[in-house]
Each structure stands twice: as C-alpha cells, then as structure tokens.
N, C-alpha and C. Protein backbone atom coordinates (compact mmCIF):
# COMPACT_ATOMS: atom_id res chain seq x y z
N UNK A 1 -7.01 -6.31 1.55
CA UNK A 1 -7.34 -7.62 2.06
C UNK A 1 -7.69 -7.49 3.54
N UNK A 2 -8.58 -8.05 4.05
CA UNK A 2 -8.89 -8.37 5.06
C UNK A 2 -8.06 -9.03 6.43
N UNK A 3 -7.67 -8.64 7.32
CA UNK A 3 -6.94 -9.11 8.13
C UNK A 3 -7.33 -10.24 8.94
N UNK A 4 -8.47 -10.38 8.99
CA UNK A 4 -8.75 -11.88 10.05
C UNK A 4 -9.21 -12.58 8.82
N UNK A 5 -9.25 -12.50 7.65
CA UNK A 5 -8.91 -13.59 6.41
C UNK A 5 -7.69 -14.76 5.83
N UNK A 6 -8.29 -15.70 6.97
CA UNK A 6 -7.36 -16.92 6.45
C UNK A 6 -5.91 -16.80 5.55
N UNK A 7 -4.64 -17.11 5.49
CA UNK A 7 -3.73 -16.38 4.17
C UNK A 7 -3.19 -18.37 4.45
N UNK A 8 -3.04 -18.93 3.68
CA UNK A 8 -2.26 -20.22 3.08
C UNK A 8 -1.04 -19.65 1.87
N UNK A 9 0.13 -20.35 2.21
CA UNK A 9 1.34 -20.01 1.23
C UNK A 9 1.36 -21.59 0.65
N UNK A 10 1.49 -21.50 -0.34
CA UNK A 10 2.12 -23.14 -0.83
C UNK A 10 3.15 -22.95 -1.48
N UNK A 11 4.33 -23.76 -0.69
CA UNK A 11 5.64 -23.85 -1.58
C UNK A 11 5.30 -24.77 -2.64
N UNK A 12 5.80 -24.70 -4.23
CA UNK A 12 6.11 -25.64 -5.13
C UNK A 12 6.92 -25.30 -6.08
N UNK A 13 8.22 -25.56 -6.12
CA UNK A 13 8.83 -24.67 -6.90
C UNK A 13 9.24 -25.63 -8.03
N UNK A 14 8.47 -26.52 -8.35
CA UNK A 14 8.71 -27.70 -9.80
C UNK A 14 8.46 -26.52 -11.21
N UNK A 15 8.75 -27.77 -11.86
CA UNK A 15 8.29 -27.71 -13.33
C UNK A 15 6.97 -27.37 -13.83
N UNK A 16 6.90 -27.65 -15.19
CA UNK A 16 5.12 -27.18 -15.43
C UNK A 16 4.44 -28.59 -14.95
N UNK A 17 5.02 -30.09 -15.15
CA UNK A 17 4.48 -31.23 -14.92
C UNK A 17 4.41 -31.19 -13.31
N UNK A 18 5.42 -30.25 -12.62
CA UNK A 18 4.65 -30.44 -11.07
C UNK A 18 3.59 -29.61 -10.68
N UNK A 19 3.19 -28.78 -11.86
CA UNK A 19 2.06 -27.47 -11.55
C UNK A 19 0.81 -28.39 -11.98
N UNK A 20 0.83 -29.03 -12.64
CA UNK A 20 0.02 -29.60 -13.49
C UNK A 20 -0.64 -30.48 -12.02
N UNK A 21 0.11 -31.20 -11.95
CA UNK A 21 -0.22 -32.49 -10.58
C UNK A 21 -0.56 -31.58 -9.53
N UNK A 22 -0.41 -30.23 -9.22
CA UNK A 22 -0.30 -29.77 -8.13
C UNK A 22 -1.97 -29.32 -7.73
N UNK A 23 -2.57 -29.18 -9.44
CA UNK A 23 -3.47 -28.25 -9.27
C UNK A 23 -4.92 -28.82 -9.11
N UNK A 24 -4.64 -30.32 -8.65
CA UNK A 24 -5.69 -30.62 -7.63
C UNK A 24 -5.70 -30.55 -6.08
N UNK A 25 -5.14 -30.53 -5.55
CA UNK A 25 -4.55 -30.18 -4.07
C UNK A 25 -4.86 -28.92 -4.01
N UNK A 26 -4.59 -27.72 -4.92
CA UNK A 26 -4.88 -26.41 -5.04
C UNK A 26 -6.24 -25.81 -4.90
N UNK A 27 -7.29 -26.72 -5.60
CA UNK A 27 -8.10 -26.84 -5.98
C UNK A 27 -8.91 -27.50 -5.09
N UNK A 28 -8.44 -28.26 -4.02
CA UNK A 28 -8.83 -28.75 -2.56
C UNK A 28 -9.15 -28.00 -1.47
N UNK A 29 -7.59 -27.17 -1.40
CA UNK A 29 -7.49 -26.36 -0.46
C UNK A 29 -8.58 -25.67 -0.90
N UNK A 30 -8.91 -24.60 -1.71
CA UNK A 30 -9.69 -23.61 -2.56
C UNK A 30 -11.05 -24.04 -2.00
N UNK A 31 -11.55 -25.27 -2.05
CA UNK A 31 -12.75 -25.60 -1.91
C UNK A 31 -13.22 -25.83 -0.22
N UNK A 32 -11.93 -26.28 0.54
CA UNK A 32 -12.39 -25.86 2.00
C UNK A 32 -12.03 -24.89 2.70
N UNK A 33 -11.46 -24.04 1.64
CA UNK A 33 -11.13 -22.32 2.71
C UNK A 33 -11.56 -22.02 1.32
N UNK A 34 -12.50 -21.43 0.66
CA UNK A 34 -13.23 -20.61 0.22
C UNK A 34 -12.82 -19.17 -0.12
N UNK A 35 -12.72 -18.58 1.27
CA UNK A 35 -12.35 -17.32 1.59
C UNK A 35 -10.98 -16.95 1.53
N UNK A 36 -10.20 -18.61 1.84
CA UNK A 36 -8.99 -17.90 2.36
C UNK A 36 -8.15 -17.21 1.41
N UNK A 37 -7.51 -16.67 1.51
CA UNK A 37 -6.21 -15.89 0.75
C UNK A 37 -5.00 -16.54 0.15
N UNK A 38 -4.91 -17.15 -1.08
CA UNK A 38 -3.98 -18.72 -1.05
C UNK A 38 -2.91 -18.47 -2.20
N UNK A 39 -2.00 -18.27 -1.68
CA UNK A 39 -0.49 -18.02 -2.47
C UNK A 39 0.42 -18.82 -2.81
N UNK A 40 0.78 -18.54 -3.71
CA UNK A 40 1.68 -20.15 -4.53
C UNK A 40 3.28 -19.34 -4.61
N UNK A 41 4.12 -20.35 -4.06
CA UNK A 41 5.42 -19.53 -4.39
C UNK A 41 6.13 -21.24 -5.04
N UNK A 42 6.99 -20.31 -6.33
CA UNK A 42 7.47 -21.33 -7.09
C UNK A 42 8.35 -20.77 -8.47
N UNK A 43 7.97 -21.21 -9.36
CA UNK A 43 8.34 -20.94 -10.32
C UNK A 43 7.27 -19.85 -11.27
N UNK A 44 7.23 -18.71 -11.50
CA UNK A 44 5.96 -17.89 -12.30
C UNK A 44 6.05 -17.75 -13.60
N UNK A 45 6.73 -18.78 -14.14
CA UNK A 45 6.10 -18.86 -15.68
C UNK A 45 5.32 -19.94 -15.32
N UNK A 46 5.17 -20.55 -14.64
CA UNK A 46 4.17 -21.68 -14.97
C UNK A 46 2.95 -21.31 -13.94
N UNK A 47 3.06 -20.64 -12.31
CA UNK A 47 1.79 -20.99 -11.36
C UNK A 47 0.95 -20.22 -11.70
N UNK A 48 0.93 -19.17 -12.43
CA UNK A 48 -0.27 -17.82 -13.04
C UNK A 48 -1.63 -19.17 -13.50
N UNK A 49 -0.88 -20.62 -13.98
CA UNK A 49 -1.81 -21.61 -14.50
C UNK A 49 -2.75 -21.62 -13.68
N UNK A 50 -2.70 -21.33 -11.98
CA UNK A 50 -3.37 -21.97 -11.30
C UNK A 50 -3.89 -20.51 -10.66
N UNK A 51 -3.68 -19.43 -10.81
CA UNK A 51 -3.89 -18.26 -10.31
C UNK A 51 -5.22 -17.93 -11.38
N UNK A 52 -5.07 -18.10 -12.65
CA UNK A 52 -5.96 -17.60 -13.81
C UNK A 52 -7.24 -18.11 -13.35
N UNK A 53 -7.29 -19.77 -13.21
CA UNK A 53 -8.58 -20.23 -13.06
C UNK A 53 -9.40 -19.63 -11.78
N UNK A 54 -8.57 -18.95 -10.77
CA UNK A 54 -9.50 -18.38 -9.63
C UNK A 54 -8.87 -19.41 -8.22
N UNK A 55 -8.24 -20.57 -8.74
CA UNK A 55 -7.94 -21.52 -7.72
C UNK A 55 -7.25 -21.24 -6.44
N UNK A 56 -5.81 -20.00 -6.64
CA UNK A 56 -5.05 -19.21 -5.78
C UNK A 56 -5.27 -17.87 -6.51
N UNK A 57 -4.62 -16.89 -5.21
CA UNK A 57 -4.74 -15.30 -5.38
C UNK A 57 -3.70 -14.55 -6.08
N UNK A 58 -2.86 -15.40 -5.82
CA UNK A 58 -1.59 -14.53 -6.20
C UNK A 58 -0.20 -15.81 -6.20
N UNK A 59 0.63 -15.39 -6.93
CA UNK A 59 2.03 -16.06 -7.26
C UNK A 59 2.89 -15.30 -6.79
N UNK A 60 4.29 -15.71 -6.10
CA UNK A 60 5.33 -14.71 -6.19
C UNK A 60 6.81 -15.92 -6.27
N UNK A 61 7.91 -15.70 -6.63
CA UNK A 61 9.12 -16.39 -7.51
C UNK A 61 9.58 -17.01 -5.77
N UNK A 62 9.83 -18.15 -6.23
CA UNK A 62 10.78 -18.76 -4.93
C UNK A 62 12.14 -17.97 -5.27
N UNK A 63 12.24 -17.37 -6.27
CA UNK A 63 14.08 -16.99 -6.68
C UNK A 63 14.10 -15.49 -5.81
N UNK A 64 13.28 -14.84 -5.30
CA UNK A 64 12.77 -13.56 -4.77
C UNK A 64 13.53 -13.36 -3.69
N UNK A 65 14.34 -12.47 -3.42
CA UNK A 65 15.36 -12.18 -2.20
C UNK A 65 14.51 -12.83 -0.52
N UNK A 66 12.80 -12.81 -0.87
CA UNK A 66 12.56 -13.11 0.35
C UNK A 66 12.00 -14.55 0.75
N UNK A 67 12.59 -15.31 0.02
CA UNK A 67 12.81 -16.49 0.02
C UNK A 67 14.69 -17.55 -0.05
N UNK A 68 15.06 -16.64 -0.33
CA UNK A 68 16.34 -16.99 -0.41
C UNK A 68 17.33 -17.84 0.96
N UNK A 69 16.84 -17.18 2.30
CA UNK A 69 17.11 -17.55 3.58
C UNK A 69 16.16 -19.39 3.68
N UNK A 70 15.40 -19.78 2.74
CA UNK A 70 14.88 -20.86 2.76
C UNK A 70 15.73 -21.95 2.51
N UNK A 71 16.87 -21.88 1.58
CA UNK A 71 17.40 -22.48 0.90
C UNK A 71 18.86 -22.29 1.64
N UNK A 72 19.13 -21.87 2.40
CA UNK A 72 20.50 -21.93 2.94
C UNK A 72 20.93 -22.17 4.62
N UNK A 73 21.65 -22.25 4.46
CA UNK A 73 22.51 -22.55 6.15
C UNK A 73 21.83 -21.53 7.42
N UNK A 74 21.51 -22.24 8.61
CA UNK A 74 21.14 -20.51 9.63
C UNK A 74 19.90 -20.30 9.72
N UNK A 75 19.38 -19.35 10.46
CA UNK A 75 17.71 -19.27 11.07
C UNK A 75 17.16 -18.59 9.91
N UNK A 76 16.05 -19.15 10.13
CA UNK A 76 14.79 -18.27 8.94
C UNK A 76 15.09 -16.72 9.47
C-alpha cells in the first residue's frame, strides 16, 4: 500500500441489521475518497458484506487484542 494514500477506519461493531444500514455511508465514503484505503472494524462474520462488493479494503474484529484498550478504563 501506498503511504501518502488516504487510510479511513470505521468503527461498527453491530449486528448484521447494523451492517446492512451501514452500507450506505460506506458506500459514501467509497465514492468521495476513491483511492482511499477504508477499513471496517466490527464484527467479521458479517463486514466481509461490505468488503466483497469493493466498498472497503479490509475488515479486522473489534474483539482483536488491538482494540481492546478502546473499551476500557485509562489512555488509548
């Protein structure tokens, strides 16, 4: 990947009905950064939905050790 290439993270860590709603906003972003590099962190049985069509690049688990400091007491 390219280093002066745009990178967007989107937290959503819902259900499949919040992937579902999500994946116009996704599909927003996508259309005015083009280029950019756009990562979904959430739940990955369901965001691959929005990775398949081309909309984001990649998925990775909000449950993932490097997200864990998100969810608790104390500095990022």
């Amino acid at each position: 990947m390219n280093s002066d290439r745009t990178r967007i993270l989107i937290i959503r860590p819902g259900a499949l009905g919040d992937t579902v709603v999500t994946e116009p906003v996704v599909a927003a972003i996508r259309a005015r950064h083009p280029r950019a590099h756009i990562e979904l962190a959430g739940r990955t049985d369901y965001l691959p939905l929005l990775v398949g069509p081309g909309l984001a690049d990649a998925c990775v688990s909000t449950d993932s050790a490097a997200f864990t400091s998100l969810f608790g007491p104390g500095r990022l």
